[in-house]
Protein backbone atom coordinates (compact mmCIF):
# COMPACT_ATOMS: atom_id res chain seq x y z
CA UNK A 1 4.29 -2.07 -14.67
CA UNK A 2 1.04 -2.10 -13.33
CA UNK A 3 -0.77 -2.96 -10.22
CA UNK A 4 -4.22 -3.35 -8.69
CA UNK A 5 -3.95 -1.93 -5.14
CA UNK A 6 -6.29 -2.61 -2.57
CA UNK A 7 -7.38 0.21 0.05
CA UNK A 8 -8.16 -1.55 3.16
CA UNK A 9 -11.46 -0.29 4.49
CA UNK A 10 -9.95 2.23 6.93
CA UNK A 11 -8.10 4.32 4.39
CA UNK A 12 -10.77 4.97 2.37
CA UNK A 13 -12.33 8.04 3.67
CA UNK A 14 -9.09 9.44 1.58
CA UNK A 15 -10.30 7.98 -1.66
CA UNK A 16 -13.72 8.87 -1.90
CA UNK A 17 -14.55 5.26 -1.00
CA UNK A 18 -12.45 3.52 -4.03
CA UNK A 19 -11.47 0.25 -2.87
CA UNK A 20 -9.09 -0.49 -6.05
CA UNK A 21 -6.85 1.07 -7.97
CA UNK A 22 -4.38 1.02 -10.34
CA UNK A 23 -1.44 2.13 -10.18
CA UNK A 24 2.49 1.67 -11.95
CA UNK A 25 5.59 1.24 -9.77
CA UNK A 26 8.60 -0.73 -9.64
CA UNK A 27 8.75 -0.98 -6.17
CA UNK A 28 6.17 -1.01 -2.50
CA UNK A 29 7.24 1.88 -2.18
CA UNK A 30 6.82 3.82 -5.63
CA UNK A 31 3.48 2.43 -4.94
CA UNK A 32 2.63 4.70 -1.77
CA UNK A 33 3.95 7.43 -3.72
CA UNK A 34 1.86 7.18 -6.64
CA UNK A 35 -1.19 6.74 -4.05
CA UNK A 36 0.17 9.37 -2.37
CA UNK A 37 -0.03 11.51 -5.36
CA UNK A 38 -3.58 10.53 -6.18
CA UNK A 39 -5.20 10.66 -3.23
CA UNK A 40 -2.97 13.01 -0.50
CA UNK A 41 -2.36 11.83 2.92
CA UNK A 42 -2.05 8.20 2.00
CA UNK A 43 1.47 8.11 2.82
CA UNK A 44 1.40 9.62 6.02
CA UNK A 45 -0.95 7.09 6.92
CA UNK A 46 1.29 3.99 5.23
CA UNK A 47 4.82 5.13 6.23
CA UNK A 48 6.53 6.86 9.15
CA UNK A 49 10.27 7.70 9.33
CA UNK A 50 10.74 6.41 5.52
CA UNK A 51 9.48 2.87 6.23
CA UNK A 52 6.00 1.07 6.41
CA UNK A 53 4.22 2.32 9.50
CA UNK A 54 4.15 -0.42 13.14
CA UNK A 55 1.54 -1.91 12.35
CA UNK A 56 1.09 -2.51 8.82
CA UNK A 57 2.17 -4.91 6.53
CA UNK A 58 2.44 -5.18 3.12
CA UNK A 59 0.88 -8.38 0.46
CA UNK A 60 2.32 -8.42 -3.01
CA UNK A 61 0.32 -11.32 -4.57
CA UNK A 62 -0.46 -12.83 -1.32
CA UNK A 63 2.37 -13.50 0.22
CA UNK A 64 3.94 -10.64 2.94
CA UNK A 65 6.42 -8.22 1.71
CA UNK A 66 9.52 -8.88 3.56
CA UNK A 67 11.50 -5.94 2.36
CA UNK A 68 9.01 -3.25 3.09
CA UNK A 69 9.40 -0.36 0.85
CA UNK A 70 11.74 -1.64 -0.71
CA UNK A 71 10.25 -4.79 -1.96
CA UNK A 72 10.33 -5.21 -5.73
CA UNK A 73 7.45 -5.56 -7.86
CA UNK A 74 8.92 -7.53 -10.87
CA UNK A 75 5.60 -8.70 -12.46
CA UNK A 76 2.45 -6.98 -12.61
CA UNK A 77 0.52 -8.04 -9.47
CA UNK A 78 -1.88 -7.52 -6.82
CA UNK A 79 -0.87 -5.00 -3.50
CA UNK A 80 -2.63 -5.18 -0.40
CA UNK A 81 -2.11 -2.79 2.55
CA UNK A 82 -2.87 -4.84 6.01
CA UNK A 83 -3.32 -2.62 8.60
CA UNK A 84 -3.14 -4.71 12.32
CA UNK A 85 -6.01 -5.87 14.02
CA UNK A 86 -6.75 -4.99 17.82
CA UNK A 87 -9.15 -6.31 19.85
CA UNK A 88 -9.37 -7.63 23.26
């Protein structure tokens, strides 16, 4: 199934300054590994210890991923990485 994910602005310097793509995965997950395998280095910015890295969540159509990685993608949909914001 296929997805259009969204590279939040700060990840970009890893693909060349794409800010979609698409990509085919059952699961959050299987997406950062199939970003991971197009543009390398993605993951380790995504995930740490086998889950979504502090600090970043995860929207599947616009509503937050509550299962991480392991959220299922069971209709063709749009994937946004949401890194946190600081300020002060």
């Amino acid at each position: 199934m296929h997805h259009e994910v969204w590279i939040p602005p700060v990840h970009r310097d890893l693909t060349g300054g794409v800010e979609r793509v698409q990509v085919e995965a059952a699961t959050v997950g299987d997406v950062v590994a199939a970003l991971d395998a197009r543009y390398p280095g993605m993951a380790a910015r995504l995930t740490q210890d086998g889950r979504l890295r502090p600090g970043i969540a995860v929207a599947v159509d616009g509503v937050i991923a509550t299962r991480g990685l392991r959220q299922r993608l069971p209709t063709p949909g749009e994937i946004h990485f949401i890194p946190a914001l600081a300020g002060g």
